[in-house]
Protein backbone atom coordinates (compact mmCIF):
# COMPACT_ATOMS: atom_id res chain seq x y z
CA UNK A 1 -1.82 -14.60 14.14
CA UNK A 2 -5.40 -14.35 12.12
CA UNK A 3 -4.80 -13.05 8.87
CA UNK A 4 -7.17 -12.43 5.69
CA UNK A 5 -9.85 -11.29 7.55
CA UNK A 6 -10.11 -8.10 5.54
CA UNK A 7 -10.08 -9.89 2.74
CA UNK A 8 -13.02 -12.54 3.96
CA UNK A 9 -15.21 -9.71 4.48
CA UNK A 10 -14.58 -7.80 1.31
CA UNK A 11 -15.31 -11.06 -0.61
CA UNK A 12 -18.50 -11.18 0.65
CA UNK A 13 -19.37 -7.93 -0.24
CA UNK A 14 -17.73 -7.65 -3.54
CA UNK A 15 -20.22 -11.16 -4.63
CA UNK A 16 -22.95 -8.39 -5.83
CA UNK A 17 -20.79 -6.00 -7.33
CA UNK A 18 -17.85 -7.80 -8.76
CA UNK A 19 -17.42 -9.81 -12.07
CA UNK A 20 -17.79 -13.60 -11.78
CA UNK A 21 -13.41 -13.53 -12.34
CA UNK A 22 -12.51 -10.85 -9.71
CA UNK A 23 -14.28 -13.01 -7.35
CA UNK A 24 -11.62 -15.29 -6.84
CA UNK A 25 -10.50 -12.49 -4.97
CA UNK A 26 -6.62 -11.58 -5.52
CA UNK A 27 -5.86 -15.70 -5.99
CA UNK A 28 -7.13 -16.51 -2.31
CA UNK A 29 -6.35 -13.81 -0.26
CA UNK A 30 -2.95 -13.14 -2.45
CA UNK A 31 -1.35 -9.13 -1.76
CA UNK A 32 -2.25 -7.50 -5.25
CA UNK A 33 -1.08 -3.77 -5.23
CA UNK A 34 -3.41 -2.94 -7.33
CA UNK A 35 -3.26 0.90 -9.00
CA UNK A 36 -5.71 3.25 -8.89
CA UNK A 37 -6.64 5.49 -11.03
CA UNK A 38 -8.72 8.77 -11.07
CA UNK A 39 -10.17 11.15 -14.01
CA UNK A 40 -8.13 10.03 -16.91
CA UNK A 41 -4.98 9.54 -15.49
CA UNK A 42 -3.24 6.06 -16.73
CA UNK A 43 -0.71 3.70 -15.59
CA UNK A 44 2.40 4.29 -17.09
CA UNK A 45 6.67 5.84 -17.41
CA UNK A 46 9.57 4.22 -15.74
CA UNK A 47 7.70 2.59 -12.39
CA UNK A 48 5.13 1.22 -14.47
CA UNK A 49 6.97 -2.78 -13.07
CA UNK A 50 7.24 -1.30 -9.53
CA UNK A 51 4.24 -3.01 -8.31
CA UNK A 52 5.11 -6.52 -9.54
CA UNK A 53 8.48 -6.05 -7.86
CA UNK A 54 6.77 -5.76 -4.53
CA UNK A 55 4.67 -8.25 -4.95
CA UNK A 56 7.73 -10.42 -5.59
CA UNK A 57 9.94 -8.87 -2.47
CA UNK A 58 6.98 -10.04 -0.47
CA UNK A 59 6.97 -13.73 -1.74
CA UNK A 60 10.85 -14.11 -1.67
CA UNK A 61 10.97 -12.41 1.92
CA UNK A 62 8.34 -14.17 3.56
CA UNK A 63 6.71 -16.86 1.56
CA UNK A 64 3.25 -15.21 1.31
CA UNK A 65 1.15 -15.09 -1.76
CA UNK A 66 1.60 -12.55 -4.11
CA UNK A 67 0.04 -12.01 -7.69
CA UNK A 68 2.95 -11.81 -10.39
CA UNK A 69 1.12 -8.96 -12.75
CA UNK A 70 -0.04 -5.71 -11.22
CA UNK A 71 -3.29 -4.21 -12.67
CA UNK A 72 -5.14 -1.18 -12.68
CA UNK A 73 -8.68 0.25 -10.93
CA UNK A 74 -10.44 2.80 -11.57
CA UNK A 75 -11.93 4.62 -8.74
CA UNK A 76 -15.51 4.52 -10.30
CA UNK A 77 -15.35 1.03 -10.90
CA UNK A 78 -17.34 -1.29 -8.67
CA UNK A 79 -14.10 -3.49 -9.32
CA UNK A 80 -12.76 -1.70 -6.76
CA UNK A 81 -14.92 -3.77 -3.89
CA UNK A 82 -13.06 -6.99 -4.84
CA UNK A 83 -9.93 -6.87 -3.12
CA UNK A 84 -9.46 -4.96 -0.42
CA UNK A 85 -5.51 -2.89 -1.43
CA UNK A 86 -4.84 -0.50 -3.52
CA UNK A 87 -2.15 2.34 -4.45
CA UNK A 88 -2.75 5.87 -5.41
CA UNK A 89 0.25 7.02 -6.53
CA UNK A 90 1.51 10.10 -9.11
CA UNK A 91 2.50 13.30 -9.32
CA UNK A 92 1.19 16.74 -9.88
CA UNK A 93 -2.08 18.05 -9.19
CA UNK A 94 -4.74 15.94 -8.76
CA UNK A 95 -8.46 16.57 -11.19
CA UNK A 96 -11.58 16.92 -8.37
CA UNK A 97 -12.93 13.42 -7.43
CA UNK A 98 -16.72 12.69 -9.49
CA UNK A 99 -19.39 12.22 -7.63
CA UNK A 100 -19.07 8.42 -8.48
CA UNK A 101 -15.52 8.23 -7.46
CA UNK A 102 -16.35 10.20 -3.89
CA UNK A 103 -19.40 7.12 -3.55
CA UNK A 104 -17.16 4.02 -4.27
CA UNK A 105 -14.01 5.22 -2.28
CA UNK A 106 -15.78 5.95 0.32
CA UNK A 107 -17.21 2.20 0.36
CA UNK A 108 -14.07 0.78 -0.36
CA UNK A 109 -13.02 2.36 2.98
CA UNK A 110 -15.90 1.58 5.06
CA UNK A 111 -15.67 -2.49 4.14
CA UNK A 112 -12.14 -2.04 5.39
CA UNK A 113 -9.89 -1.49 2.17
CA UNK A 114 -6.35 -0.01 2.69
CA UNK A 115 -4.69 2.15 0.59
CA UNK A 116 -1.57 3.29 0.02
CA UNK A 117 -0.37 7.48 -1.35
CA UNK A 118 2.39 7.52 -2.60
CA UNK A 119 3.94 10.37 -4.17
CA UNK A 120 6.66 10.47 -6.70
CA UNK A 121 7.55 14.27 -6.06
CA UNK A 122 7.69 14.59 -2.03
CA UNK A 123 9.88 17.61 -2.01
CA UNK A 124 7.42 18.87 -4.00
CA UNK A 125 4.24 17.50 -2.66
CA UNK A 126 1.86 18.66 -4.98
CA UNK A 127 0.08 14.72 -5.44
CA UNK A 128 0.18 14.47 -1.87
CA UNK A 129 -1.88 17.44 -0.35
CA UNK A 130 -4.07 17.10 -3.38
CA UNK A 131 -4.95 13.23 -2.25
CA UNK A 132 -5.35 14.71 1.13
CA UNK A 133 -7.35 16.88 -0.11
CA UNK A 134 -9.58 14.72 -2.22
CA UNK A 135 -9.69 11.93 0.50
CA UNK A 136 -10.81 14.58 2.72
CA UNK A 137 -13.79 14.71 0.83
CA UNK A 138 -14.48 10.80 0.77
CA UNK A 139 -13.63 10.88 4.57
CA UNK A 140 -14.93 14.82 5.66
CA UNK A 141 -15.10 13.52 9.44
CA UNK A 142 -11.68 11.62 9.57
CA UNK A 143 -8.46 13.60 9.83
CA UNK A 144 -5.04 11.76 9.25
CA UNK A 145 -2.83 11.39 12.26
CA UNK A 146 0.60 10.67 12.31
CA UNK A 147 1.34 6.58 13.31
CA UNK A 148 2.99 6.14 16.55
CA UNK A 149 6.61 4.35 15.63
CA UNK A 150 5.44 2.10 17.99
CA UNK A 151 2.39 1.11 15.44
CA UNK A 152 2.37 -2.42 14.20
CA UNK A 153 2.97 -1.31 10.69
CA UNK A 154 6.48 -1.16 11.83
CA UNK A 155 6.99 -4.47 12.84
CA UNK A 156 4.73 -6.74 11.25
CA UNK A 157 7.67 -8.88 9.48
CA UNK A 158 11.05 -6.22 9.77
CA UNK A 159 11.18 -4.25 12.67
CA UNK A 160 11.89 -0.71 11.04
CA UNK A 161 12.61 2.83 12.64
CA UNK A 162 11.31 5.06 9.92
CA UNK A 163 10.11 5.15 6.86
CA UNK A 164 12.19 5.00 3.44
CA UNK A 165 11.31 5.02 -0.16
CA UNK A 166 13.19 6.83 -3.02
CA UNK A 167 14.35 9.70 -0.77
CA UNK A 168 14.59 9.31 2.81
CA UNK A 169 11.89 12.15 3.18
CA UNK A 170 10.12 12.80 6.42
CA UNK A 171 10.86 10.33 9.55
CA UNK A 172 6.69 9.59 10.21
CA UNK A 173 3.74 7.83 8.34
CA UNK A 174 0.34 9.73 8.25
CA UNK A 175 -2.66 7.79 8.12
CA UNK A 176 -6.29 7.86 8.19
CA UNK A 177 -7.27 5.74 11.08
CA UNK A 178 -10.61 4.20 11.85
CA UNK A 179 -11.22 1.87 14.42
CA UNK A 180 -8.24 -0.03 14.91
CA UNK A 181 -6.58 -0.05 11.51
CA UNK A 182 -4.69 2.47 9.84
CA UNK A 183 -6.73 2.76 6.23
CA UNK A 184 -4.70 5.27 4.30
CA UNK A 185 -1.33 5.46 4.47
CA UNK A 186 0.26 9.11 3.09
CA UNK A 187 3.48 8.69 2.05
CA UNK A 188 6.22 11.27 1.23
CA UNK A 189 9.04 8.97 0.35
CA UNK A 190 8.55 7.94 -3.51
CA UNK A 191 8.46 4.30 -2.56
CA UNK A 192 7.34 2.92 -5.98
CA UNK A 193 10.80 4.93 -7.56
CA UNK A 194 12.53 2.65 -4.77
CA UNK A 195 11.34 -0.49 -6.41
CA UNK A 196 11.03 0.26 -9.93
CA UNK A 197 13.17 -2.08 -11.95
CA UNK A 198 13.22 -2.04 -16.00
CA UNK A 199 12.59 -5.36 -18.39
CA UNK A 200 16.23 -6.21 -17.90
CA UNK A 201 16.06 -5.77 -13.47
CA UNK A 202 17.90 -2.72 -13.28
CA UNK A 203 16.88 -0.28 -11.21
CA UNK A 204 15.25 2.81 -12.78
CA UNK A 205 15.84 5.50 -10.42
CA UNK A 206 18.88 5.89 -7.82
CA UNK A 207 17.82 6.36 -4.16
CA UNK A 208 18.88 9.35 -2.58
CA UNK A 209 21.70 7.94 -0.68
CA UNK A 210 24.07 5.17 -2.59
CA UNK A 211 24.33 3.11 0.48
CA UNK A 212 22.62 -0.20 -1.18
CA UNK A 213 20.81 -0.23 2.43
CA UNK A 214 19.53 2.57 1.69
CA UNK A 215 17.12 0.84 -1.05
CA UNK A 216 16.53 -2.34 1.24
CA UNK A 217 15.67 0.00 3.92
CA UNK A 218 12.67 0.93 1.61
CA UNK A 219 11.98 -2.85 0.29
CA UNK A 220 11.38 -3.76 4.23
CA UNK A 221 9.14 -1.13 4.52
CA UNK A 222 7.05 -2.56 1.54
CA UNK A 223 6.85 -5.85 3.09
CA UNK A 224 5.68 -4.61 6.34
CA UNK A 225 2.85 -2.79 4.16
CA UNK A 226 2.05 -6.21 2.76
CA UNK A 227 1.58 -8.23 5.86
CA UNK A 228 0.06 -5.40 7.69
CA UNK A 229 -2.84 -6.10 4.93
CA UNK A 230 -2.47 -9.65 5.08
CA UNK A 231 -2.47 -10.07 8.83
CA UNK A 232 -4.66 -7.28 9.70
CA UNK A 233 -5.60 -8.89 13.07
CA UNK A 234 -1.88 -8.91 13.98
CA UNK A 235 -1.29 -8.18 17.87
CA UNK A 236 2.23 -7.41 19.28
CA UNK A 237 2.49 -10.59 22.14
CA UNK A 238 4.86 -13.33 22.98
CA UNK A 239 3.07 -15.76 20.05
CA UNK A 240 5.58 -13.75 17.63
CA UNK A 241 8.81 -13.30 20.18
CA UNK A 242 10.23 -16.40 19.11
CA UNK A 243 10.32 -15.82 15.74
CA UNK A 244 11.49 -12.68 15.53
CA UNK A 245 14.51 -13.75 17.48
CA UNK A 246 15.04 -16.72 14.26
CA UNK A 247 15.51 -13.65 12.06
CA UNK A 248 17.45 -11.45 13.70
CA UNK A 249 20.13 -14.62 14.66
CA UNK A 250 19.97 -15.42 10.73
CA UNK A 251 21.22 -12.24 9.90
């Protein structure tokens, strides 16, 4: 399995746009879920830890490298180009996208940068159309399309059946595909509210159902997120049968 290649071509680019720290690019190819930030919106309220948690779910779970303290982007910053993940997450309507936002999204996408939507309101859905909407605009000639459960997002560490954050919400992942990889994923599950912890590790928010599976359900599917972006070359063949079988006997 090849892995960081997103990353080693983002780092290349990011050399000319990037301060001389953020070049060290997310600690070596470490999964930083960055969040990003549009118009004057700021990163804050009861998930603001959310994004450290997955980062630490990924490391306990699977040993990859995560960084321990989340930070912010904003979508006009060049900063963006330096590590190729980020999370747009919120709720509520959503201010148009500046000219300068439209430009540096759009490049972030083009060198390969995934992002994640999530909203905190799916019922609602008000965040999510609106980063459709917006996104449309950074992408006019790419439409999402729902991801076949067969998609490798679904297995690349847990093998998983749907999708489950805060609420169980709908049964599918839309994304914004190009090429081969799966860009932008739209979520409508609240999956940030799943993880959310306060100083003291309690969880914030309770998930829709009680069952604690329910919750682990959702921590799986941030882990697959993770090593989707971190093994971004990942094919489904025999190299990975064997060890898949090692975790489902250690269950």
């Amino acid at each position: 399995m090849r892995c960081i290649t997103r990353q080693s071509f983002l780092i290349g680019v990011a050399a000319s746009v990037a301060a001389p720290r953020a070049l060290a690019f997310g600690q070596a190819g470490a999964f930083h879920p960055r969040m990003l930030l549009t118009g004057a919106a700021t990163w804050a309220g009861s998930r603001l830890r959310a994004p450290e948690r997955w980062g630490w779910e990924l490391v306990r779970r699977t040993s990859a490298p995560a960084r321990a303290v989340c930070q912010t982007v904003r979508a006009s910053d060049n900063r963006l180009l330096a590590e190729p993940f980020c999370v747009w997450a919120g709720e509520g309507e959503i201010s148009p996208l500046t000219r300068r936002e439209l430009r540096v999204l759009g490049r972030f996408i083009q060198l390969g940068g995934v992002m994640v939507v999530d909203d905190f309101e799916p019922r609602v859905g008000t965040f999510g159309r609106a980063a459709r909407r917006e996104l449309a605009r950074v992408l006019p000639e790419t439409l999402p399309v729902r991801l076949d459960p067969s998609h490798v997002l679904f297995k690349t560490f847990y093998m998983i059946e749907r999708p489950v954050g805060r609420v169980l919400g709908v049964d599918h992942v839309d994304a914004i595909v190009r090429g081969n990889n799966a860009q932008v994923l739209f979520l409508a599950h609240d999956l940030l509210g799943a993880l959310a912890q306060s100083e003291i590790s309690e969880w914030v928010f309770e998930t829709e159902s009680p069952d604690p599976m329910f919750r682990e359900q959702a921590a799986r599917l941030a882990v697959n997120i993770g090593m989707y972006l971190l093994c971004s070359d990942y094919k489904d063949d025999q190299v990975h049968a064997p060890y898949l079988m090692r975790r489902r006997a250690a269950r």
